[in-house]
C-alpha atoms as a PDB file:
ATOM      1  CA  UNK A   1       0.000   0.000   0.000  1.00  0.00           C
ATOM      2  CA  UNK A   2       1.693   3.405  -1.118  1.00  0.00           C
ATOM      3  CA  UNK A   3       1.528   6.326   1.491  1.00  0.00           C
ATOM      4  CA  UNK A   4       1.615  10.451   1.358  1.00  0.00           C
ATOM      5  CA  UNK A   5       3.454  11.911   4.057  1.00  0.00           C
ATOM      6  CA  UNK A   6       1.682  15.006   6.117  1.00  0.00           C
ATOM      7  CA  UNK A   7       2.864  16.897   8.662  1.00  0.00           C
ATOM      8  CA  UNK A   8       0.757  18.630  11.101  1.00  0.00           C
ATOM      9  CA  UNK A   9       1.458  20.748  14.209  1.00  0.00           C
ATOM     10  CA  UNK A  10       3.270  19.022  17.427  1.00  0.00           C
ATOM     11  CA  UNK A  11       0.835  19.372  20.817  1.00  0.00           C
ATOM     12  CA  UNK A  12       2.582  20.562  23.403  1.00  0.00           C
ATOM     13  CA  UNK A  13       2.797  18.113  25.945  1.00  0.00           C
ATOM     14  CA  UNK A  14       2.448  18.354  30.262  1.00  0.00           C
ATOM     15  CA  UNK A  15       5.706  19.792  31.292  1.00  0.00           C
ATOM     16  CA  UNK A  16       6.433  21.981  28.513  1.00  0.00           C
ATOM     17  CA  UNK A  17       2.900  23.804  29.395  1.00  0.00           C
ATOM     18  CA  UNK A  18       3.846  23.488  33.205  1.00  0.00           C
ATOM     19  CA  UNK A  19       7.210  25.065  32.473  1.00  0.00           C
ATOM     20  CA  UNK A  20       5.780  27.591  30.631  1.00  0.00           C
ATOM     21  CA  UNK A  21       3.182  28.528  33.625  1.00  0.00           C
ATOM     22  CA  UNK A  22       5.693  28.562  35.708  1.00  0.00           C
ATOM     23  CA  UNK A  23       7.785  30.968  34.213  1.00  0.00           C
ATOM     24  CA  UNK A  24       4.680  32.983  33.729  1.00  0.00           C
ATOM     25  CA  UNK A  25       3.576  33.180  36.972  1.00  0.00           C
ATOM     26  CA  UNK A  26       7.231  34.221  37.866  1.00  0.00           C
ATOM     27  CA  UNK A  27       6.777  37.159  35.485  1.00  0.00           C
ATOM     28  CA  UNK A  28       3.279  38.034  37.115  1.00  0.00           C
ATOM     29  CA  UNK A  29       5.292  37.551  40.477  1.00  0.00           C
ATOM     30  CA  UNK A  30       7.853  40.017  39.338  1.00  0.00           C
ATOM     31  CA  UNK A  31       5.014  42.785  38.282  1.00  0.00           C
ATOM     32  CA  UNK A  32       3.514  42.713  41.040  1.00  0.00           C
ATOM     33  CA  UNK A  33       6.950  42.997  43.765  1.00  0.00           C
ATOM     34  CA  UNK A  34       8.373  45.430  41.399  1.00  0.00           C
ATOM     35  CA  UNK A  35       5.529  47.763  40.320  1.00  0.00           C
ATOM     36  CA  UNK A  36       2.251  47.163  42.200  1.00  0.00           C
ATOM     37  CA  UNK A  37       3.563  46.965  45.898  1.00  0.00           C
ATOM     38  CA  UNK A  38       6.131  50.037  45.691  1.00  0.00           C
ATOM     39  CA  UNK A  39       2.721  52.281  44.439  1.00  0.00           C
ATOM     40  CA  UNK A  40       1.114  50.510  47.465  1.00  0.00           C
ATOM     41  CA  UNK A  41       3.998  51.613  49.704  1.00  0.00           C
ATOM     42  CA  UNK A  42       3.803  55.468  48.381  1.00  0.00           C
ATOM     43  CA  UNK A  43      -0.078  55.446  48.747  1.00  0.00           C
ATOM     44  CA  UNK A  44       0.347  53.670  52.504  1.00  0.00           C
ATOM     45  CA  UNK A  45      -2.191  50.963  51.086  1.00  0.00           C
ATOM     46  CA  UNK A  46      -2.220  48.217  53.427  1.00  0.00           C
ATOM     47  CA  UNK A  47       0.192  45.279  51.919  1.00  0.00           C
ATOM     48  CA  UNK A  48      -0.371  42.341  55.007  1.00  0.00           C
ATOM     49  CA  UNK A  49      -3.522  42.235  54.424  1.00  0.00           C
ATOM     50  CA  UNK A  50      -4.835  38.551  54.338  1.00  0.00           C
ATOM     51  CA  UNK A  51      -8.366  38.675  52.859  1.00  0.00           C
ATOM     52  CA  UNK A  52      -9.205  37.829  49.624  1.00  0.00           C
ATOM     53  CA  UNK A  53     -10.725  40.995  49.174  1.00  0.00           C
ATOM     54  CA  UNK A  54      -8.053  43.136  50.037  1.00  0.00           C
ATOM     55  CA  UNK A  55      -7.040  45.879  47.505  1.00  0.00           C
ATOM     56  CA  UNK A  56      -3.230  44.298  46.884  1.00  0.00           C
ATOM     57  CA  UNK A  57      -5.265  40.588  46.264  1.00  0.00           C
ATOM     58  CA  UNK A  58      -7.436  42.234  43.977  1.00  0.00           C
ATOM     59  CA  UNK A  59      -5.097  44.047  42.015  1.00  0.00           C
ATOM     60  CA  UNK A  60      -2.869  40.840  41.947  1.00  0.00           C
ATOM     61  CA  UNK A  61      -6.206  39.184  40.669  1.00  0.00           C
ATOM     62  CA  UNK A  62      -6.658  41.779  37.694  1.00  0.00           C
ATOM     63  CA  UNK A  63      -2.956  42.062  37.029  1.00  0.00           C
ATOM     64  CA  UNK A  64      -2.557  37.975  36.694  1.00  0.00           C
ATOM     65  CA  UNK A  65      -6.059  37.421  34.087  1.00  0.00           C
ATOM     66  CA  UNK A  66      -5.380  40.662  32.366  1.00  0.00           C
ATOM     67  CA  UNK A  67      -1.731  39.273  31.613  1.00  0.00           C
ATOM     68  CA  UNK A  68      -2.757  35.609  30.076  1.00  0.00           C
ATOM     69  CA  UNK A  69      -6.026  37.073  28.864  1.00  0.00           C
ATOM     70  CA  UNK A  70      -4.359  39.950  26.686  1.00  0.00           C
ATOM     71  CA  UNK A  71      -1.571  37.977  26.036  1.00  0.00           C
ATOM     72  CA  UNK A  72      -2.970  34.702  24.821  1.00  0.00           C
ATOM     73  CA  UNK A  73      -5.288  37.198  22.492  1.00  0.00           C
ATOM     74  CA  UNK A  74      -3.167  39.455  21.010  1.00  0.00           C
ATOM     75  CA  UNK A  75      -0.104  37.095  20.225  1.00  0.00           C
ATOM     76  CA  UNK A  76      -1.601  33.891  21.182  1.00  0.00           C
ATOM     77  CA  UNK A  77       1.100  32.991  23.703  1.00  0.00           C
ATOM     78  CA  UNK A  78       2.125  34.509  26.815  1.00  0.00           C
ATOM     79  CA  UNK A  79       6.208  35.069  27.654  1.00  0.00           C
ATOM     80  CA  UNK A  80       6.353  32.058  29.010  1.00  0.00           C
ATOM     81  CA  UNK A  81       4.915  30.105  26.044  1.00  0.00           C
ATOM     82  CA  UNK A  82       7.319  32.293  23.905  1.00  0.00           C
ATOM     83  CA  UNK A  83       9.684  30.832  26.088  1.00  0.00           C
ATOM     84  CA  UNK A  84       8.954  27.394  25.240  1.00  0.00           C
ATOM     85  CA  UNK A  85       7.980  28.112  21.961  1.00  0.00           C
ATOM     86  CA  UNK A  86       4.370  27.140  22.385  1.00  0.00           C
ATOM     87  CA  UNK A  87       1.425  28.548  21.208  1.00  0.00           C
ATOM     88  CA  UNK A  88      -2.735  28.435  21.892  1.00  0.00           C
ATOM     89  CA  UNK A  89      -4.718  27.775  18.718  1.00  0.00           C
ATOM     90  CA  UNK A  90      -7.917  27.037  17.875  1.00  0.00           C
ATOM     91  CA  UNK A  91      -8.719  22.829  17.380  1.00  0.00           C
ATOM     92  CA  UNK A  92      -8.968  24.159  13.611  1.00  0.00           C
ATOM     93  CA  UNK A  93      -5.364  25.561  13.772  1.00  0.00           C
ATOM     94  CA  UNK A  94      -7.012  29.136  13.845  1.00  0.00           C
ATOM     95  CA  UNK A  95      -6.159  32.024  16.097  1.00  0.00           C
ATOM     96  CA  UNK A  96      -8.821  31.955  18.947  1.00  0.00           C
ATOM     97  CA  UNK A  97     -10.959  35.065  19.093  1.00  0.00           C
ATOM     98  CA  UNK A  98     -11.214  37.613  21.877  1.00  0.00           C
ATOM     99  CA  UNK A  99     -14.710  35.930  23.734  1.00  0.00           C
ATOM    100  CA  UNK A 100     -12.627  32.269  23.375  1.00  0.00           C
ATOM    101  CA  UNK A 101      -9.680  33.650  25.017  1.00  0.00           C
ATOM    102  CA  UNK A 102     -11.494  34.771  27.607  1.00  0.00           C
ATOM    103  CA  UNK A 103     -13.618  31.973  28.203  1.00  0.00           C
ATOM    104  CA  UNK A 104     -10.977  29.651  27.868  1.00  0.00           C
ATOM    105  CA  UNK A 105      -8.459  32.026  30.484  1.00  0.00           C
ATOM    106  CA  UNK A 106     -11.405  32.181  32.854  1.00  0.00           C
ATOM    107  CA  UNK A 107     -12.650  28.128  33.178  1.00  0.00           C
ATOM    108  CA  UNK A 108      -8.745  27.442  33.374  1.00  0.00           C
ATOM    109  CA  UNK A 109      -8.141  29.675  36.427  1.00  0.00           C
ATOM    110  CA  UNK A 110     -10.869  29.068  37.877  1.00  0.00           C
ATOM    111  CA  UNK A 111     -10.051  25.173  37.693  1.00  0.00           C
ATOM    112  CA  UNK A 112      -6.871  25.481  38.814  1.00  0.00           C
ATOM    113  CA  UNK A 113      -8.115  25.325  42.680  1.00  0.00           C
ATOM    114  CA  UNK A 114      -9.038  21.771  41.914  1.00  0.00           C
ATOM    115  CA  UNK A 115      -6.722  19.983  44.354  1.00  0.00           C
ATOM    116  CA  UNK A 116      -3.419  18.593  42.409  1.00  0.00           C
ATOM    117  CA  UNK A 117      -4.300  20.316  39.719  1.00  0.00           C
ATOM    118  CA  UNK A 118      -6.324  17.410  38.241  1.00  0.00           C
ATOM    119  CA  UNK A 119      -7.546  19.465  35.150  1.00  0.00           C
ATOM    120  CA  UNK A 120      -4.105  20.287  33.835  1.00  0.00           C
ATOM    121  CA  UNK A 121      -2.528  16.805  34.756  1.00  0.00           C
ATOM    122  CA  UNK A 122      -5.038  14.860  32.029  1.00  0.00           C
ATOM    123  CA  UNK A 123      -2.661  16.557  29.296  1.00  0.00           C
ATOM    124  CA  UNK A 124      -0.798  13.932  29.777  1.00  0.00           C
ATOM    125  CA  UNK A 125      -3.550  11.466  29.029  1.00  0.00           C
ATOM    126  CA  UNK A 126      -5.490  13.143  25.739  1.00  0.00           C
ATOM    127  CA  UNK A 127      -4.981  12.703  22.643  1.00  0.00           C
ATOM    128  CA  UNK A 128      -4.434  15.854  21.790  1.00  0.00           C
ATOM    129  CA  UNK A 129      -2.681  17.018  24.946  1.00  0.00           C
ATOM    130  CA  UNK A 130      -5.859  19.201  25.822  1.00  0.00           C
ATOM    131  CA  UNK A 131      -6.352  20.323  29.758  1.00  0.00           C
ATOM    132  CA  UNK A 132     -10.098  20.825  30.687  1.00  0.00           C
ATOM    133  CA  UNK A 133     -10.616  24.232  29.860  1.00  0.00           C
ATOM    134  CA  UNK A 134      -9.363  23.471  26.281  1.00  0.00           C
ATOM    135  CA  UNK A 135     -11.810  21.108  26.017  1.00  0.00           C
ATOM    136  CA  UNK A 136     -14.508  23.522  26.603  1.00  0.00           C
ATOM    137  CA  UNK A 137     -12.771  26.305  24.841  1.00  0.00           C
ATOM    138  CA  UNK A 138     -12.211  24.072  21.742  1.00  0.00           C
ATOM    139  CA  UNK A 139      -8.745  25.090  21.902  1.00  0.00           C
ATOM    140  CA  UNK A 140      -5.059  23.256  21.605  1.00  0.00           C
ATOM    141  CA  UNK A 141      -1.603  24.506  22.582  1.00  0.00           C
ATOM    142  CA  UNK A 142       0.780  23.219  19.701  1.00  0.00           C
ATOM    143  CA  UNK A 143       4.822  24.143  19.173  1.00  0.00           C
ATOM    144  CA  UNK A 144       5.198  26.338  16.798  1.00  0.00           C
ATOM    145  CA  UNK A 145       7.928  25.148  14.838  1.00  0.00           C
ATOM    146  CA  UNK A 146       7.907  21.321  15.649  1.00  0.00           C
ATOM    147  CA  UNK A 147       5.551  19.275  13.482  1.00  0.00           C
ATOM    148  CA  UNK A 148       4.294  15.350  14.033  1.00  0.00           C
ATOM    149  CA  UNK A 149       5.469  13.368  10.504  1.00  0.00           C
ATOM    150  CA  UNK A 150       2.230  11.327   9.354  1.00  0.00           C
ATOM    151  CA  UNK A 151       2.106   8.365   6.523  1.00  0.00           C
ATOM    152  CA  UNK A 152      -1.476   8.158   5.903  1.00  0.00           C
ATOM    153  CA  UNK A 153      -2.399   6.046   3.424  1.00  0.00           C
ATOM    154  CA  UNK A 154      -2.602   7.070  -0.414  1.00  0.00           C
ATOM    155  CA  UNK A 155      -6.155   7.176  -1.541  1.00  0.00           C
ATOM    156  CA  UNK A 156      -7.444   4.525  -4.197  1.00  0.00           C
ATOM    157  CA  UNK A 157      -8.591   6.188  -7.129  1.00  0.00           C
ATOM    158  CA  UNK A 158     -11.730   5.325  -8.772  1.00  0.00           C
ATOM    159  CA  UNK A 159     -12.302   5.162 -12.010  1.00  0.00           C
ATOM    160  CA  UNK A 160     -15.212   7.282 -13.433  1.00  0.00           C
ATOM    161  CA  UNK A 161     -18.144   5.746 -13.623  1.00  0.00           C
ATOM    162  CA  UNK A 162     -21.815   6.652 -15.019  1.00  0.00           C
ATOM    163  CA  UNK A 163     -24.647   7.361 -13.007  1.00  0.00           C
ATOM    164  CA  UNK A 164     -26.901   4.610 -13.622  1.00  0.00           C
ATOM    165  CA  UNK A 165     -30.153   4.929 -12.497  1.00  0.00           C
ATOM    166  CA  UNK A 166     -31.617   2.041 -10.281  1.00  0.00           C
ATOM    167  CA  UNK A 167     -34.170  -0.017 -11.664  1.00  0.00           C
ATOM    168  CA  UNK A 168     -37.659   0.449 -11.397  1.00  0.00           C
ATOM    169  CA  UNK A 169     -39.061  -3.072  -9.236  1.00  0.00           C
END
């Protein structure tokens, strides 16, 4: 049996996402301890606070989504995904729209306090390397310059053949 040869995009696998989270949340980190809590220091905004709803939680809150949101939109990857030269794509190799991003940015986080992180660990486990929330997003994370060889089997062409109509009974 002859074969054609395809090659479609890599998925990015469990630790090279988890790598790539991780250096994002140490840019995030880095944001906030180098720019949000000095202007909480020169305003005399309370920085010990504990509660969830305190004003340097909340602006961590808005500072973290607004990065992977904005990021993942605009340039479909965040640094850390540059990094590891990953990117988020549709499941039609498409760029993801704004209300996808968001959706798909919003499940994830709010998934993520799912003890062990069960959510993200099923990349491992899909076929497709797909957490939960790109399940429900529709969307993939693939390398972008890394690509999966395929032989897929040549189709058999058919000769041409007339329509004959089916006998009357």
């Amino acid at each position: 049996m002859e074969t054609i040869t395809d090659f479609r995009p890599k998925y990015a696998g469990f630790w090279t996402r988890f790598w790539a989270y991780l250096f994002d949340l140490l840019i995030v980190a880095s944001i906030g301890w180098l720019v949000v809590r000095p202007i909480f220091r020169l305003t005399g905004l309370d920085l010990n606070a504990s509660l969830w709803y305190a004003p340097i939680t909340i602006v961590s809150v808005i500072i973290f989504y607004t990065y992977f949101t904005l990021m993942t939109f605009f340039l479909q990857q965040t640094l850390g995904k540059m990094i590891m030269g990953i990117r988020v794509s549709t499941v039609t190799y498409e760029k993801p729209n704004f209300v996808t991003v968001l959706f798909r940015e919003s499940v994830g986080r709010i998934l993520s306090v799912i003890p062990f992180n069960l959510p993200y660990i099923i990349v491992g486990f899909t076929p497709k390397k797909q957490a939960i929330h790109d399940f429900i997003a529709d969307t993939i994370v693939l390398h972008e310059e890394d690509y999966a060889k395929l032989q897929l089997p040549k189709p058999v062409e058919q000769p041409n053949q007339l329509h004959q109509p089916n006998p009357v009974q």
